[in-house]
PDB file of N, CA and C in Angstrom:
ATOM      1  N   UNK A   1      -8.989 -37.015  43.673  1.00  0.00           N
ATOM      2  CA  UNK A   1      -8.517 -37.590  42.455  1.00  0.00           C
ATOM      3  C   UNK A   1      -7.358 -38.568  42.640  1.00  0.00           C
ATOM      4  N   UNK A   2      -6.597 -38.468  43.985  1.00  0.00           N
ATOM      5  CA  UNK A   2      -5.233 -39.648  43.981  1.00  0.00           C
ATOM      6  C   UNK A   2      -6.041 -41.061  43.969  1.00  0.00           C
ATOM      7  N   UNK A   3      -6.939 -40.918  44.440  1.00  0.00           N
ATOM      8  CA  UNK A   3      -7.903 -42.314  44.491  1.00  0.00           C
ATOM      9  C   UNK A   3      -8.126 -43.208  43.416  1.00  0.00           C
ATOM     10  N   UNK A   4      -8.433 -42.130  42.234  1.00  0.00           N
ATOM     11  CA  UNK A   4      -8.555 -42.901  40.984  1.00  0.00           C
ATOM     12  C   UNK A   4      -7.448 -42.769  40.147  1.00  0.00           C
ATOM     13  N   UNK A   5      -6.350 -42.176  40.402  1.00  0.00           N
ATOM     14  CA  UNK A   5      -4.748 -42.234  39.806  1.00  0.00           C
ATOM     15  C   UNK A   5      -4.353 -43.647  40.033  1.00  0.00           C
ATOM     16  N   UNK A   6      -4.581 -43.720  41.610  1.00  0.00           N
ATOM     17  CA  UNK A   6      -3.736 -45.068  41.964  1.00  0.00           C
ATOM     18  C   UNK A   6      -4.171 -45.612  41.886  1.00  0.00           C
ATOM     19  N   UNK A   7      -5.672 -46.189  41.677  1.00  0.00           N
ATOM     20  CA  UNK A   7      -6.512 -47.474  41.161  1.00  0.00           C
ATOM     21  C   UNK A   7      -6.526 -47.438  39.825  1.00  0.00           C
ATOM     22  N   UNK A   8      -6.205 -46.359  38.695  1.00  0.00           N
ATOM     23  CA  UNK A   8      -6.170 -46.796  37.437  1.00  0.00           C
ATOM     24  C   UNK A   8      -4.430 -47.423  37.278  1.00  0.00           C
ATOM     25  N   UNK A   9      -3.751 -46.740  37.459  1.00  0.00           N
ATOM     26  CA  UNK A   9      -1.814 -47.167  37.661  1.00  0.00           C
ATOM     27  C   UNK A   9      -2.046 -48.895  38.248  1.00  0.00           C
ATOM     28  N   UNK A  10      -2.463 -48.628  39.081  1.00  0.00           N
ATOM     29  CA  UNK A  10      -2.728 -50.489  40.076  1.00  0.00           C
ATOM     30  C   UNK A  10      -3.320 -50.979  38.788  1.00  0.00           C
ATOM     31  N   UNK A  11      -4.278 -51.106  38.312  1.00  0.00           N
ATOM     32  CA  UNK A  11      -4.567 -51.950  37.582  1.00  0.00           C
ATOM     33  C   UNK A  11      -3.729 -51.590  36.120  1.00  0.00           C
ATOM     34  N   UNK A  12      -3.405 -50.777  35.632  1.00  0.00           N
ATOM     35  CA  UNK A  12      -1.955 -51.420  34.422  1.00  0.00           C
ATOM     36  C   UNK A  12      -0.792 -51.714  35.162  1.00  0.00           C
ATOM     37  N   UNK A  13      -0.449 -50.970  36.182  1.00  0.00           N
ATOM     38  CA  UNK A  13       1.154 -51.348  36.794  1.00  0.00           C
ATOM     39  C   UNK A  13       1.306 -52.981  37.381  1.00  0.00           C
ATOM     40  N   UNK A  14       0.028 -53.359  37.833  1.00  0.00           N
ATOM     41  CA  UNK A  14      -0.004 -53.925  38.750  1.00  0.00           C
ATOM     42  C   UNK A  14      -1.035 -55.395  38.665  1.00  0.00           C
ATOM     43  N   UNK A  15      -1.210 -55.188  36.785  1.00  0.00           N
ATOM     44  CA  UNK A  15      -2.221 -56.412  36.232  1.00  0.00           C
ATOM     45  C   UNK A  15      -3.325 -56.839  37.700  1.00  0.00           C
ATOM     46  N   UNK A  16      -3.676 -55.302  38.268  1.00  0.00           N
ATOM     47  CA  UNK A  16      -4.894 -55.672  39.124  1.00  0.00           C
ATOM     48  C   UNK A  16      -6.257 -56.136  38.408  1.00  0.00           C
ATOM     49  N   UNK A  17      -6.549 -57.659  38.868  1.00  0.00           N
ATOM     50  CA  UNK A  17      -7.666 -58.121  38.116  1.00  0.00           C
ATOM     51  C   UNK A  17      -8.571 -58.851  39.344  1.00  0.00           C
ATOM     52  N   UNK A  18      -8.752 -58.437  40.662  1.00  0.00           N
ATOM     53  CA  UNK A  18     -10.144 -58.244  41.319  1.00  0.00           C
ATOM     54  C   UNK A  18      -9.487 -57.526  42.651  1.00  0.00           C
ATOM     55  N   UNK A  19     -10.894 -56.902  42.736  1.00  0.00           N
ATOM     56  CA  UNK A  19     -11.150 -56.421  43.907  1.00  0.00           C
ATOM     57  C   UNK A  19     -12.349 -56.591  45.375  1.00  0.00           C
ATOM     58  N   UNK A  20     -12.322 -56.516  46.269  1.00  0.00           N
ATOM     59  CA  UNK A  20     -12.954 -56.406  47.215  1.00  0.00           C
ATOM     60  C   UNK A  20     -13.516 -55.543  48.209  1.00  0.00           C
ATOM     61  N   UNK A  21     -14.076 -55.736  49.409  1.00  0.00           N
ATOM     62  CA  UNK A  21     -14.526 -54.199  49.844  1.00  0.00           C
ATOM     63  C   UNK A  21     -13.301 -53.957  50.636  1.00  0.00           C
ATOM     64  N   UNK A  22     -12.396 -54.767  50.966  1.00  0.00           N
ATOM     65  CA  UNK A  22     -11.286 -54.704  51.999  1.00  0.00           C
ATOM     66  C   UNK A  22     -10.277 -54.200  50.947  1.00  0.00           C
ATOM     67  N   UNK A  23      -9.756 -54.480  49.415  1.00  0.00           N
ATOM     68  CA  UNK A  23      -9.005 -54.485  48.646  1.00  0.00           C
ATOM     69  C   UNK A  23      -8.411 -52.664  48.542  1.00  0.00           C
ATOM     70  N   UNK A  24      -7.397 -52.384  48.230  1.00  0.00           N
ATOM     71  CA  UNK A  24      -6.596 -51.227  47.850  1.00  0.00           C
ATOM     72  C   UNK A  24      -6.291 -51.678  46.313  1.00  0.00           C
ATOM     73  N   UNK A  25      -6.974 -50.818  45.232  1.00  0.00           N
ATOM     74  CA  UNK A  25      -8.259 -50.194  45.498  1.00  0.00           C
ATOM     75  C   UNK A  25      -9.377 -50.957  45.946  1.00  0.00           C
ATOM     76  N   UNK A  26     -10.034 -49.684  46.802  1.00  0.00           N
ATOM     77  CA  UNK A  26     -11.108 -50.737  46.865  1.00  0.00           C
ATOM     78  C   UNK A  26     -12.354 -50.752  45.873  1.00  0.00           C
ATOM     79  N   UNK A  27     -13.581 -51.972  46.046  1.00  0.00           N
ATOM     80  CA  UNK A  27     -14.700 -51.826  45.333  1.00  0.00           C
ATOM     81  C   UNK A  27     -15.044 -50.365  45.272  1.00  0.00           C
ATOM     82  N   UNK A  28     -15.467 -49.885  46.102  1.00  0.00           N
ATOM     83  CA  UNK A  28     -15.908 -48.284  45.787  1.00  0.00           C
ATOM     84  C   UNK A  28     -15.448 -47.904  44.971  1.00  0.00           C
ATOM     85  N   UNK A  29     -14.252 -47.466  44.799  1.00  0.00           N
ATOM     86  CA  UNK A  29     -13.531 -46.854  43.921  1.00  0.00           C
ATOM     87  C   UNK A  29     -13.348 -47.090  42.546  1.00  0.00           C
ATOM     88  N   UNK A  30     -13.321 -48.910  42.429  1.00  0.00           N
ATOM     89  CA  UNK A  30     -13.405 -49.080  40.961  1.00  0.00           C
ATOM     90  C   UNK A  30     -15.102 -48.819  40.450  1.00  0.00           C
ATOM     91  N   UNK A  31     -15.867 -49.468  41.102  1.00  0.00           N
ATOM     92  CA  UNK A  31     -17.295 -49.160  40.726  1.00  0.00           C
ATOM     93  C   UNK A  31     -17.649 -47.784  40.160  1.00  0.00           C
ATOM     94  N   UNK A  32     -16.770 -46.694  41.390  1.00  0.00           N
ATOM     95  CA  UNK A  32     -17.228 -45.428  40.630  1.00  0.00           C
ATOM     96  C   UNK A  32     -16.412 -45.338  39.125  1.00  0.00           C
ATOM     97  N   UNK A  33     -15.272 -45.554  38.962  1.00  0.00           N
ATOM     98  CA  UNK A  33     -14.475 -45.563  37.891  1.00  0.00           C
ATOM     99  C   UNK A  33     -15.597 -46.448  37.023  1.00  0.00           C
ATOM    100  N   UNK A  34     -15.988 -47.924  37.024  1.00  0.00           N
ATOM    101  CA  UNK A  34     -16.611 -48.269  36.048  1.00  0.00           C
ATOM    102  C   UNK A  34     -17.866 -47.901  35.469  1.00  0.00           C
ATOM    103  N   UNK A  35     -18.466 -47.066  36.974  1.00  0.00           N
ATOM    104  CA  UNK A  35     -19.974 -46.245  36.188  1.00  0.00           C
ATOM    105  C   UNK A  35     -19.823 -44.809  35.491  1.00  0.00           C
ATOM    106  N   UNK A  36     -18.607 -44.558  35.662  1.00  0.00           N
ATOM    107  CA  UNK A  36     -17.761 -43.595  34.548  1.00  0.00           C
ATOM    108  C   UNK A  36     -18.166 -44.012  33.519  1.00  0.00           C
ATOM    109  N   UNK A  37     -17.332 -45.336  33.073  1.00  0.00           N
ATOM    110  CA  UNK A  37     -16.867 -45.674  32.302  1.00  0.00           C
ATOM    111  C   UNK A  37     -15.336 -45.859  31.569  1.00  0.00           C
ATOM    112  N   UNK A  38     -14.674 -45.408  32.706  1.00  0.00           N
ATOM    113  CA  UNK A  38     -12.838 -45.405  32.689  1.00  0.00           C
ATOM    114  C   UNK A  38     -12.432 -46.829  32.637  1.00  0.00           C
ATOM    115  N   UNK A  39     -13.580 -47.722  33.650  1.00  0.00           N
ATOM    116  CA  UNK A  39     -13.023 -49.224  33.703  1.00  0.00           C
ATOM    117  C   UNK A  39     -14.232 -49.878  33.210  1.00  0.00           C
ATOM    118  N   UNK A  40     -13.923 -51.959  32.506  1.00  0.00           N
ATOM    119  CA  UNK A  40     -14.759 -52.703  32.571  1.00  0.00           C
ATOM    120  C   UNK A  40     -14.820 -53.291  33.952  1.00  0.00           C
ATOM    121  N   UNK A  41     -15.313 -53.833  34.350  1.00  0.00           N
ATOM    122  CA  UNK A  41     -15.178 -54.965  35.620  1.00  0.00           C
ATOM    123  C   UNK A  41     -16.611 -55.720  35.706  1.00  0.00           C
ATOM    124  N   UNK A  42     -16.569 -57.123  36.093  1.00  0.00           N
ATOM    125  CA  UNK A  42     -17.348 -58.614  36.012  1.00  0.00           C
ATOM    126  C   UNK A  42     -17.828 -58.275  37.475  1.00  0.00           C
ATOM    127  N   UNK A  43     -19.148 -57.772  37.659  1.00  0.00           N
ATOM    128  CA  UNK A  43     -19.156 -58.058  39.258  1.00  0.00           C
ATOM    129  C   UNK A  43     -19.507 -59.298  39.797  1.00  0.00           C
ATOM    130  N   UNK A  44     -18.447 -59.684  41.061  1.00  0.00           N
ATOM    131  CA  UNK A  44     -19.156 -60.812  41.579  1.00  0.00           C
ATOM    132  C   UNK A  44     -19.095 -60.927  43.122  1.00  0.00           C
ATOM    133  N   UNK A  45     -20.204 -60.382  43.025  1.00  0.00           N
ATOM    134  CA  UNK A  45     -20.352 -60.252  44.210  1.00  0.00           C
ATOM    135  C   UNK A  45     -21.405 -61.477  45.000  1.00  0.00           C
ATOM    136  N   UNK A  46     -21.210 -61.981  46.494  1.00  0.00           N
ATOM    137  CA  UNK A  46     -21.547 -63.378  46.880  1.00  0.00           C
ATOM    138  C   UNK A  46     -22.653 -62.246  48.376  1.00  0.00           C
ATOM    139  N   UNK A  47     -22.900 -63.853  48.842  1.00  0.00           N
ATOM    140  CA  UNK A  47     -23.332 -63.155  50.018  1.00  0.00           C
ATOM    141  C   UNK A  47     -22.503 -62.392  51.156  1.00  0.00           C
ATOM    142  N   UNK A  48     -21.251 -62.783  50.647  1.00  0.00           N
ATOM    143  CA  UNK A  48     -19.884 -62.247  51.791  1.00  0.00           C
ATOM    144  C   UNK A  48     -19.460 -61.016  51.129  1.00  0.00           C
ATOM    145  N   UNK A  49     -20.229 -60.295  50.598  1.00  0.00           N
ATOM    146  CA  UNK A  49     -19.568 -59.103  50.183  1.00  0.00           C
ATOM    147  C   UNK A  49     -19.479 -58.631  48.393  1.00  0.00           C
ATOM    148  N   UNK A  50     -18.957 -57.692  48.226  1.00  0.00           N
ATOM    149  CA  UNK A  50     -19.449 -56.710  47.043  1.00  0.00           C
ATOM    150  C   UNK A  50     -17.761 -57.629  46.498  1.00  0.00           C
ATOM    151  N   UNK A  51     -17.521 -57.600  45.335  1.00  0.00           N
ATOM    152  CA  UNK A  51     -16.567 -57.865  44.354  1.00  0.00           C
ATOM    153  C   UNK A  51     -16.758 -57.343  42.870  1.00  0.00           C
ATOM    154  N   UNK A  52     -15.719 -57.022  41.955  1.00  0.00           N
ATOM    155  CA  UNK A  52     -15.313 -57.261  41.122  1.00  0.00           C
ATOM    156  C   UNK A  52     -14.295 -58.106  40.712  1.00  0.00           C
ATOM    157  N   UNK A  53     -14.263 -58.572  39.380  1.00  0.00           N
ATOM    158  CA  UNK A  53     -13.095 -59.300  38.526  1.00  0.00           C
ATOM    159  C   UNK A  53     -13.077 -59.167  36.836  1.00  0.00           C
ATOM    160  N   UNK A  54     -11.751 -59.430  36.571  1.00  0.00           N
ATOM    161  CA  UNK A  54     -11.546 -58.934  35.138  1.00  0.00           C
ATOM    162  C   UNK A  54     -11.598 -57.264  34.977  1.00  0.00           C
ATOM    163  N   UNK A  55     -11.202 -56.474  35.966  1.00  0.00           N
ATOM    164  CA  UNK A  55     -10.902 -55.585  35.580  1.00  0.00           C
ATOM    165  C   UNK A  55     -10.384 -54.577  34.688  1.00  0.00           C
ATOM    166  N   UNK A  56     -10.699 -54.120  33.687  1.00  0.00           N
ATOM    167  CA  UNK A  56      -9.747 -53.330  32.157  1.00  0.00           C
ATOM    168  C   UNK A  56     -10.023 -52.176  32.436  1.00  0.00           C
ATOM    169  N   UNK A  57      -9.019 -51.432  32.156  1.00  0.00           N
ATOM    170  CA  UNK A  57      -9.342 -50.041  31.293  1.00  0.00           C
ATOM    171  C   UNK A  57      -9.493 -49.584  30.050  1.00  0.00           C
ATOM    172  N   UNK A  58     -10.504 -48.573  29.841  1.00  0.00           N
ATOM    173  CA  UNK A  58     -10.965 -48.428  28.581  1.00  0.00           C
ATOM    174  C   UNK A  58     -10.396 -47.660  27.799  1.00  0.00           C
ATOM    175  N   UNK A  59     -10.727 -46.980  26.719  1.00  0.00           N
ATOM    176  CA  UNK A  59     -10.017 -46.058  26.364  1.00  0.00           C
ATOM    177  C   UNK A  59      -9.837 -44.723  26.746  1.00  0.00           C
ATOM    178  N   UNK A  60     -11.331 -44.268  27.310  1.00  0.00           N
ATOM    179  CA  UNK A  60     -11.540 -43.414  27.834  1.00  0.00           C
ATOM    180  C   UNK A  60     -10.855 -43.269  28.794  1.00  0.00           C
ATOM    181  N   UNK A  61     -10.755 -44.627  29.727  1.00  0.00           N
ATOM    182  CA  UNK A  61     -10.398 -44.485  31.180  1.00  0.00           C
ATOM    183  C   UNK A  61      -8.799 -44.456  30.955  1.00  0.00           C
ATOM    184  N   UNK A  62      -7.999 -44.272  29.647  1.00  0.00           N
ATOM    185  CA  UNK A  62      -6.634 -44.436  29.675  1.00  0.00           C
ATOM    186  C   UNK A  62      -6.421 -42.439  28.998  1.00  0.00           C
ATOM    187  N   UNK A  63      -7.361 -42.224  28.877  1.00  0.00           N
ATOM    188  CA  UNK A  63      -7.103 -40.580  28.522  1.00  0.00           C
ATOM    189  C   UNK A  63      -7.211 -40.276  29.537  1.00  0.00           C
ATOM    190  N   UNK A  64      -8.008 -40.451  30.742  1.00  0.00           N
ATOM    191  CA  UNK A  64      -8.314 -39.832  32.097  1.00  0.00           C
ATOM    192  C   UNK A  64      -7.381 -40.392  32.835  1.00  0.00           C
ATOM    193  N   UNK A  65      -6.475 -41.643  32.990  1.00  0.00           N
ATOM    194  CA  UNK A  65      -5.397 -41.902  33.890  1.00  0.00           C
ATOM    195  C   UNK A  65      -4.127 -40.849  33.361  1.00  0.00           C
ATOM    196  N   UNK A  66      -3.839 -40.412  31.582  1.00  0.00           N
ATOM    197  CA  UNK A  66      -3.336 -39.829  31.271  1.00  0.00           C
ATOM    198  C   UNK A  66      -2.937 -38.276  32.196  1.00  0.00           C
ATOM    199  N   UNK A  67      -4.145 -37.867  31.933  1.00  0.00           N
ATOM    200  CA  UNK A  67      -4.435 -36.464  32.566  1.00  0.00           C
ATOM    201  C   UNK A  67      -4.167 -36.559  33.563  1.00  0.00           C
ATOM    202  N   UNK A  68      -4.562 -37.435  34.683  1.00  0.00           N
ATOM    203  CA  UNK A  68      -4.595 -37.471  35.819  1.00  0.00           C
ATOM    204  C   UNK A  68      -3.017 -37.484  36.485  1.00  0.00           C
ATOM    205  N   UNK A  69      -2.330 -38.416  35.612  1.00  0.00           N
ATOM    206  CA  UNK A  69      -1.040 -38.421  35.856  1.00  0.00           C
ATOM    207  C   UNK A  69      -0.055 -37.273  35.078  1.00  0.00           C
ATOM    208  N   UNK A  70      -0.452 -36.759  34.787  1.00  0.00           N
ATOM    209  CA  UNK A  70       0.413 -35.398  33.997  1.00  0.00           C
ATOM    210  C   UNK A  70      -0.291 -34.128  34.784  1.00  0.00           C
ATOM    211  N   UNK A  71      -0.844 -34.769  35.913  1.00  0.00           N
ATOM    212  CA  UNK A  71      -1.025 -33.159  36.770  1.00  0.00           C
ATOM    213  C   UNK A  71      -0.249 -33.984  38.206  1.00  0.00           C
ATOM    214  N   UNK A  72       0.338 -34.691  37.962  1.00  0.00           N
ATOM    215  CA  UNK A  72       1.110 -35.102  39.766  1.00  0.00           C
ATOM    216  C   UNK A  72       2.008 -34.309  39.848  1.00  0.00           C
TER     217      UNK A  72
END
């Protein structure tokens, strides 16, 4: 779960708005968050690799960063 603490915090703390497969967070991580449904994200991904951009959190995904951060 620190995985998706610090990739939801990164993206409000940290107006994170893309990611990559190299990126902290990385793609994995937001993807799983966005097939949640915690995050939106634009994929754009090229022949050089997996991406997102425009990253948000939803509402949902701001009750679950909630929780998540009131158990650290």
């Amino acid at each position: 779960m620190p995985l998706y603490k610090d990739a939801l915090n990164a993206i409000t703390d940290d107006n994170l708005y893309a990611v990559d497969e190299t990126s902290t967070p990385s793609y994995a991580t937001i993807k799983e968050l966005r097939d949640e449904g915690y995050v939106t994200a634009i994929n754009s991904a090229a022949d050089d690799g997996d991406s997102f951009l425009a990253i948000a959190i939803t509402l949902r995904g701001r009750s679950f960063q909630t929780k998540l951060n009131a158990s650290a």
